[in-house]
C-alpha atoms as a PDB file:
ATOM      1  CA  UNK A   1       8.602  53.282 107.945  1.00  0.00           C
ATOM      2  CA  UNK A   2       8.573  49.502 107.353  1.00  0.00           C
ATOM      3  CA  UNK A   3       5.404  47.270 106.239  1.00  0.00           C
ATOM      4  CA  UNK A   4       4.490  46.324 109.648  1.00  0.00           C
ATOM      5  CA  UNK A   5       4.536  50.378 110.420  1.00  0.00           C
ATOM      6  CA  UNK A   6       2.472  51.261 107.821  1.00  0.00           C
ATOM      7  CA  UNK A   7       0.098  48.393 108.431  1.00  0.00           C
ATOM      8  CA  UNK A   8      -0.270  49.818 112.041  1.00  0.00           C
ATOM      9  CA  UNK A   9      -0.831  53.307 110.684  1.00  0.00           C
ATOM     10  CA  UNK A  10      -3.291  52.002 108.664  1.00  0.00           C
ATOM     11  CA  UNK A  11      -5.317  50.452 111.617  1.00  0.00           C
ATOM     12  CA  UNK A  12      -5.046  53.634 113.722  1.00  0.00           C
ATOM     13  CA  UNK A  13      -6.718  55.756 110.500  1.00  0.00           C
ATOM     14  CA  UNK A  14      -9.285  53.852 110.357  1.00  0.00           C
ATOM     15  CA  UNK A  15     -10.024  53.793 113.851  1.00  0.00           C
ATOM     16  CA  UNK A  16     -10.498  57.364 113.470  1.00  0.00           C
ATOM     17  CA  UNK A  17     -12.152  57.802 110.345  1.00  0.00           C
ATOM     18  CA  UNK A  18     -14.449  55.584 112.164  1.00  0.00           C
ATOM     19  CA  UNK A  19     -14.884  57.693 115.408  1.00  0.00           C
ATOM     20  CA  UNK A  20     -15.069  61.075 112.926  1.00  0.00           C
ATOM     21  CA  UNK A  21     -17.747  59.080 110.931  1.00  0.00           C
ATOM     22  CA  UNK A  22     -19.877  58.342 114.171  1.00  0.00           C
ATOM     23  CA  UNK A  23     -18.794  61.998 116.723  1.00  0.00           C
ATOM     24  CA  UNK A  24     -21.950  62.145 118.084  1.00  0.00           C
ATOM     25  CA  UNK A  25     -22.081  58.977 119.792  1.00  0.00           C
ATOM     26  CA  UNK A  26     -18.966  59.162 121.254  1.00  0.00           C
ATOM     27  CA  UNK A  27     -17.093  60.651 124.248  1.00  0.00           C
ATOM     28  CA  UNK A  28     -15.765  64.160 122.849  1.00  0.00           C
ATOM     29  CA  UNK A  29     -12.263  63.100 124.104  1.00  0.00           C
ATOM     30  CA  UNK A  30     -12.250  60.385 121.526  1.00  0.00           C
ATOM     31  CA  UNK A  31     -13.647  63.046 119.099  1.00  0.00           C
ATOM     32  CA  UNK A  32     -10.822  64.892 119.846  1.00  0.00           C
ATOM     33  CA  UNK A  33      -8.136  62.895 119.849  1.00  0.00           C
ATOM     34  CA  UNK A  34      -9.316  61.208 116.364  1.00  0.00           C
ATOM     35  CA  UNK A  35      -9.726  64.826 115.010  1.00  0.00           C
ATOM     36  CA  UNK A  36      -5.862  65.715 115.750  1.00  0.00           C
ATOM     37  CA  UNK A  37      -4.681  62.686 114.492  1.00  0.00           C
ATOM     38  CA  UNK A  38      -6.141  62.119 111.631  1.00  0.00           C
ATOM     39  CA  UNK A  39      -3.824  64.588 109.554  1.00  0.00           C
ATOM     40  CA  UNK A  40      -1.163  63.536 110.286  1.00  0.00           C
ATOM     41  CA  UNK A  41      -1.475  59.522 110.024  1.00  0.00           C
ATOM     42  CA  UNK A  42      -2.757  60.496 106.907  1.00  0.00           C
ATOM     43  CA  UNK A  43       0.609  62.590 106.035  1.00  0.00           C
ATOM     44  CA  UNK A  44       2.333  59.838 107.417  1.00  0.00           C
ATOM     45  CA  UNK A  45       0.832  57.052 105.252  1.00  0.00           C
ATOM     46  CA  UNK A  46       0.569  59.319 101.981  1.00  0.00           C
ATOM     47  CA  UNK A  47       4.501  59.654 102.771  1.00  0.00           C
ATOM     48  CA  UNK A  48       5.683  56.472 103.861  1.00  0.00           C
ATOM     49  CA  UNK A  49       3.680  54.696 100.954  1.00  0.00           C
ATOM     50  CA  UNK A  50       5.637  57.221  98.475  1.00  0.00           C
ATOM     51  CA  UNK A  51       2.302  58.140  97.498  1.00  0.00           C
ATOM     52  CA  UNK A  52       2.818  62.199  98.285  1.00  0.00           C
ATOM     53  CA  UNK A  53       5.467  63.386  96.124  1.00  0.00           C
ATOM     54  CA  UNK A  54       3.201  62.014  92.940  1.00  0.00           C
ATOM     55  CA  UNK A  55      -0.248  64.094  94.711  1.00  0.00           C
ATOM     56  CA  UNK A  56      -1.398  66.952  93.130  1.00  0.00           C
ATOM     57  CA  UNK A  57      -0.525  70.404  94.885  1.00  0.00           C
ATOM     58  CA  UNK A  58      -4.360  70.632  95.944  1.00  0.00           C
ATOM     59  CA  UNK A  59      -3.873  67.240  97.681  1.00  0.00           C
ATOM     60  CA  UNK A  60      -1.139  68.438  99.370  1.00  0.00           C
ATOM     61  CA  UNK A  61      -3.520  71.193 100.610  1.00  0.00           C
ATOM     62  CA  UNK A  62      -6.532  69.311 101.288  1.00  0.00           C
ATOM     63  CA  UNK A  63      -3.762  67.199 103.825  1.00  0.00           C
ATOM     64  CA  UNK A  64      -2.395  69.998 105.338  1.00  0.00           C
ATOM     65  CA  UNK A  65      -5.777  71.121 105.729  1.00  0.00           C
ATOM     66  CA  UNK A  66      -6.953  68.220 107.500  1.00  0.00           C
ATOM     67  CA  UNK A  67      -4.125  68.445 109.852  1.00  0.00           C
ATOM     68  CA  UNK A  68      -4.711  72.318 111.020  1.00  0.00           C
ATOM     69  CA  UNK A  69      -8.558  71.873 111.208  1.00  0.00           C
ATOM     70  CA  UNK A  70      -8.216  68.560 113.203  1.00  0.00           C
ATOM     71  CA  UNK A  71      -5.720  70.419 115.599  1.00  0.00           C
ATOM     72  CA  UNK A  72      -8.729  73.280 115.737  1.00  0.00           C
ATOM     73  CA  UNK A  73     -11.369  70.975 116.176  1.00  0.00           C
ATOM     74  CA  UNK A  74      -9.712  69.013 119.187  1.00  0.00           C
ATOM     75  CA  UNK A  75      -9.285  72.445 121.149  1.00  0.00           C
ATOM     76  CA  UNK A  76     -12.856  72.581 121.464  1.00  0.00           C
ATOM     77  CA  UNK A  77     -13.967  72.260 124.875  1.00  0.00           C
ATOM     78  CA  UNK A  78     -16.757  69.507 125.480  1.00  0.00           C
ATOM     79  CA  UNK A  79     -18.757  72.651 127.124  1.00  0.00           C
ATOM     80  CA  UNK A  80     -18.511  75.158 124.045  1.00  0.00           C
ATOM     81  CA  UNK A  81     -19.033  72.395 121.768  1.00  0.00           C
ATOM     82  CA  UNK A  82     -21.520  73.813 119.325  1.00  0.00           C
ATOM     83  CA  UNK A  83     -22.950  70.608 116.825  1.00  0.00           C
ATOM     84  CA  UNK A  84     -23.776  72.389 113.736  1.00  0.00           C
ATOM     85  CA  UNK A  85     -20.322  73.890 113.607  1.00  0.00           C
ATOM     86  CA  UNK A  86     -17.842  71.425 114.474  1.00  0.00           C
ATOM     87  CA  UNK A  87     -20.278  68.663 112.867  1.00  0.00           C
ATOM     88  CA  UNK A  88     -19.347  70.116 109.516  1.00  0.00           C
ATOM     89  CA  UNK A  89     -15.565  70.490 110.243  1.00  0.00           C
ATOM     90  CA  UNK A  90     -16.059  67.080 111.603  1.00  0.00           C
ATOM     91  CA  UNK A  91     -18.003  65.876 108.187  1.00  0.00           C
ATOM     92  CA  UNK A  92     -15.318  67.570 106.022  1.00  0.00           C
ATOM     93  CA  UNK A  93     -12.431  65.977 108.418  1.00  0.00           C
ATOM     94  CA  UNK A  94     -14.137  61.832 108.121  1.00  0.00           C
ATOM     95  CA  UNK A  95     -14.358  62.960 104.152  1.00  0.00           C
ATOM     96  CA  UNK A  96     -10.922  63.741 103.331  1.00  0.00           C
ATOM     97  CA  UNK A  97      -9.744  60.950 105.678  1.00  0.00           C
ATOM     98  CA  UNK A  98     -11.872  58.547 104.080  1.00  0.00           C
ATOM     99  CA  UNK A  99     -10.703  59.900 100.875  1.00  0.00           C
ATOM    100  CA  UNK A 100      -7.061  59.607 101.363  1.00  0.00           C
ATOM    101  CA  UNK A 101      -7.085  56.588 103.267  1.00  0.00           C
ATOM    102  CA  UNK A 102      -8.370  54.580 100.038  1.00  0.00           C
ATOM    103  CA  UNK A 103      -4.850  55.956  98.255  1.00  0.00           C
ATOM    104  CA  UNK A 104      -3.521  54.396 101.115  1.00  0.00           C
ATOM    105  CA  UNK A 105      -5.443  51.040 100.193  1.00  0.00           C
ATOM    106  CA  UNK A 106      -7.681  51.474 103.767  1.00  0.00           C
ATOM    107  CA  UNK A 107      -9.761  48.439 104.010  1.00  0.00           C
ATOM    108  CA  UNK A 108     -12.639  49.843 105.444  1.00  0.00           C
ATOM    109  CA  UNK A 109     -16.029  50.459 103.762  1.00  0.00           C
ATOM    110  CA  UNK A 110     -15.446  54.419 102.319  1.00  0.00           C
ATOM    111  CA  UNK A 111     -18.080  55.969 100.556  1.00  0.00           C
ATOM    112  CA  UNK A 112     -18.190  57.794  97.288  1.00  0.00           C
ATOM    113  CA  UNK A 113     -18.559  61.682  97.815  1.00  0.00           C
ATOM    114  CA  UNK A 114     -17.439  63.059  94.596  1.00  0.00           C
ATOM    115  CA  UNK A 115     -14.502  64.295  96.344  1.00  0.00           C
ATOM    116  CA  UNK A 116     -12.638  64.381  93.036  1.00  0.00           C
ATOM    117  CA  UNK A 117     -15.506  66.365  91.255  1.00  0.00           C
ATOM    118  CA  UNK A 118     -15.863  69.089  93.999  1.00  0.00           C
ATOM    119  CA  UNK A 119     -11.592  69.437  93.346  1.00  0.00           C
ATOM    120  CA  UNK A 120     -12.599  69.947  89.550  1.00  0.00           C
ATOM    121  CA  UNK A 121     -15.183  72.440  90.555  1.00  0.00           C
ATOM    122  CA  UNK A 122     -13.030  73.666  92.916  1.00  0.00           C
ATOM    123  CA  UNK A 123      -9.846  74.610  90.340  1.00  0.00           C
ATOM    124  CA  UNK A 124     -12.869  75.625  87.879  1.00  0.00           C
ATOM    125  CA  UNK A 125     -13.856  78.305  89.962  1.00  0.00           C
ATOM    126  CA  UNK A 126     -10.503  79.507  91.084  1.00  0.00           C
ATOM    127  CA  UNK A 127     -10.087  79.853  86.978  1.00  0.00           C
ATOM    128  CA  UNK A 128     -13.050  82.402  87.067  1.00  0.00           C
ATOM    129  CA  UNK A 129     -12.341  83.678  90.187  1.00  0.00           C
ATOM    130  CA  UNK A 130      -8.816  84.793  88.693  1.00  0.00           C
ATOM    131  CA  UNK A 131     -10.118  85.821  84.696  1.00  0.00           C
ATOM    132  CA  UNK A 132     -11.669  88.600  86.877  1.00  0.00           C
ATOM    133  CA  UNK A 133      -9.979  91.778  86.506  1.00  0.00           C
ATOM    134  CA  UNK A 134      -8.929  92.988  89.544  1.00  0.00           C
ATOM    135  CA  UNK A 135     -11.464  95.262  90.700  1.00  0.00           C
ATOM    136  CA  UNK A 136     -14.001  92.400  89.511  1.00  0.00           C
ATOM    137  CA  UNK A 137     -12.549  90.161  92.004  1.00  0.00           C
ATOM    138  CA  UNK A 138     -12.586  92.926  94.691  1.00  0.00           C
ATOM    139  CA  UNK A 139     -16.221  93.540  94.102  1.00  0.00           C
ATOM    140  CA  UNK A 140     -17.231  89.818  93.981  1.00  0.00           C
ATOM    141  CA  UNK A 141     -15.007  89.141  97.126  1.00  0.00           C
ATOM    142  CA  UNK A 142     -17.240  92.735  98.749  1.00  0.00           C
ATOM    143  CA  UNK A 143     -20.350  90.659  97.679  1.00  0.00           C
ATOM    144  CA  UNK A 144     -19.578  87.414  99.303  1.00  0.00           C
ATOM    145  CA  UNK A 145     -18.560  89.468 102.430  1.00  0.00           C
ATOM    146  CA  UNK A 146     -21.648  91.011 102.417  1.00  0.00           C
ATOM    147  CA  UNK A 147     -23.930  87.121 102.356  1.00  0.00           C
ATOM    148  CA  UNK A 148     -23.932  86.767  98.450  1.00  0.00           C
ATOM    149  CA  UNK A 149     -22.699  82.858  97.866  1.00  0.00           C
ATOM    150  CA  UNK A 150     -18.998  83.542  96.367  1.00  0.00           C
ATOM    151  CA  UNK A 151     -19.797  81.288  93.662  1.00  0.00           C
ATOM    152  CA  UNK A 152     -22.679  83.435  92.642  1.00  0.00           C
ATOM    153  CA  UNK A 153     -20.724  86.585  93.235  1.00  0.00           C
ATOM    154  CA  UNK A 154     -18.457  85.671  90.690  1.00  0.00           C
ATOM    155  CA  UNK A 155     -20.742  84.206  88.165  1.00  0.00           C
ATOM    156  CA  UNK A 156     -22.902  87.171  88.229  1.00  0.00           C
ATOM    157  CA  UNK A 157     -19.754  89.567  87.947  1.00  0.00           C
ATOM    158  CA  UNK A 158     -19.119  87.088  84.412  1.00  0.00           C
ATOM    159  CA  UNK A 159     -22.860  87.365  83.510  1.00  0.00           C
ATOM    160  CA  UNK A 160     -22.536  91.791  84.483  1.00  0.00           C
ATOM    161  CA  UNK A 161     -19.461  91.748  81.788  1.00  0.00           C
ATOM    162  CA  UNK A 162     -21.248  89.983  78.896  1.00  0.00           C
ATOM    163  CA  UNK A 163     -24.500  92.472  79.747  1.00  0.00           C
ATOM    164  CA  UNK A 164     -21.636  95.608  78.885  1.00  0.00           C
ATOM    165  CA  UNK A 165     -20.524  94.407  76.404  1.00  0.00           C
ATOM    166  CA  UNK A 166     -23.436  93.492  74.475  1.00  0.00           C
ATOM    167  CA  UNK A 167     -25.763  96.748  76.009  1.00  0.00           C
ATOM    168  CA  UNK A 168     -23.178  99.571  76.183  1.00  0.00           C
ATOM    169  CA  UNK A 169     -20.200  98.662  73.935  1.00  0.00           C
ATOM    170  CA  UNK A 170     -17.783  98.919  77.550  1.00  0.00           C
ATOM    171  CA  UNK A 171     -15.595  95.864  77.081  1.00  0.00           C
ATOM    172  CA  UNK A 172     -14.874  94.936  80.743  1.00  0.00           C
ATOM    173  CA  UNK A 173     -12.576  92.800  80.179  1.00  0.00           C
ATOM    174  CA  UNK A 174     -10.126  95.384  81.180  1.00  0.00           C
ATOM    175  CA  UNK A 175      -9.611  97.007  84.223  1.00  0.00           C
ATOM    176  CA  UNK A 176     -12.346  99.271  85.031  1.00  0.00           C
ATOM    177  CA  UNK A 177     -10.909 102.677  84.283  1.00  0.00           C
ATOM    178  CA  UNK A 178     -10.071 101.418  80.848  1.00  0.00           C
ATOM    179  CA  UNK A 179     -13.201 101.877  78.335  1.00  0.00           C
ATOM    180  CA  UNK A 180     -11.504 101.548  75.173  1.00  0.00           C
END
């Protein structure tokens, strides 16, 4: 892609971002066709500015992300549209737009959202999602299936293993059929 390309690309992002930003005052088709789009401009600009081989793998994800859940969210017809759920996938979708179109050096006004915080909390948890043995995760993942917050699931499965341990002498760190 040359200068004038990208410039263009640039444009069209933020013409999107901006339609994502305000869904629910406009047409659904615009809705729509911003929400499919917006992945992969963003791909395209991430690429083109030889900004993605130097993302993180997560980034590559969040992008990828972006472009399957835009794709889902313009299937939608106008008559099952349901507001609370595609207004979050549309929220999360204007974020991660907004966010990568900075990289991109987007002109428009973005706003702050912590995105790179919630990525650090993100990889945290994955950390003590993993340290879990495995029939730890399995009964965290049981939990969260059941309406516990996965988050909680897993930080009371860490808090359950320090209680052992310091109560009974069973070091759960293992596996549970280990007790040694």
């Amino acid at each position: 892609m040359n200068d004038d390309e990208l410039a263009d690309g640039l444009t069209v992002l933020g013409l999107a971002v901006a339609a994502l930003r305000d869904w629910e005052s406009r047409p659904w088709d615009e809705v729509q066709k911003s929400a499919e789009s917006v992945g992969p401009i963003l791909r395209e600009q991430l690429i083109g500015r030889g900004l993605w081989e130097g993302l993180e793998p997560h980034d590559h994800a969040a992008v990828h992300w972006v472009m399957s859940e835009g794709r889902s969210v313009s299937s939608v017809k106008e008559k099952w549209l349901d507001g609370d759920r595609e207004g979050r996938r549309i929220q999360s979708l204007y974020e991660a737009a907004d966010h990568y179109g900075v990289l991109c050096g987007a002109r428009w006004q973005p706003r702050s959202y912590g995105r790179e915080g919630q990525i650090r909390s993100a990889v945290d948890f994955v950390g003590r999602f993993m340290a879990l043995p495995d029939g730890w995760r399995a009964e965290a993942m049981r939990r969260a299936m059941a309406g516990q917050d996965i988050a909680s699931a897993v930080a009371d499965a860490a808090q359950a293993r320090n209680v052992l341990k310091s109560a009974y002498s069973v070091d759960a760190r293992k596996n549970d059929g280990d007790q040694s």
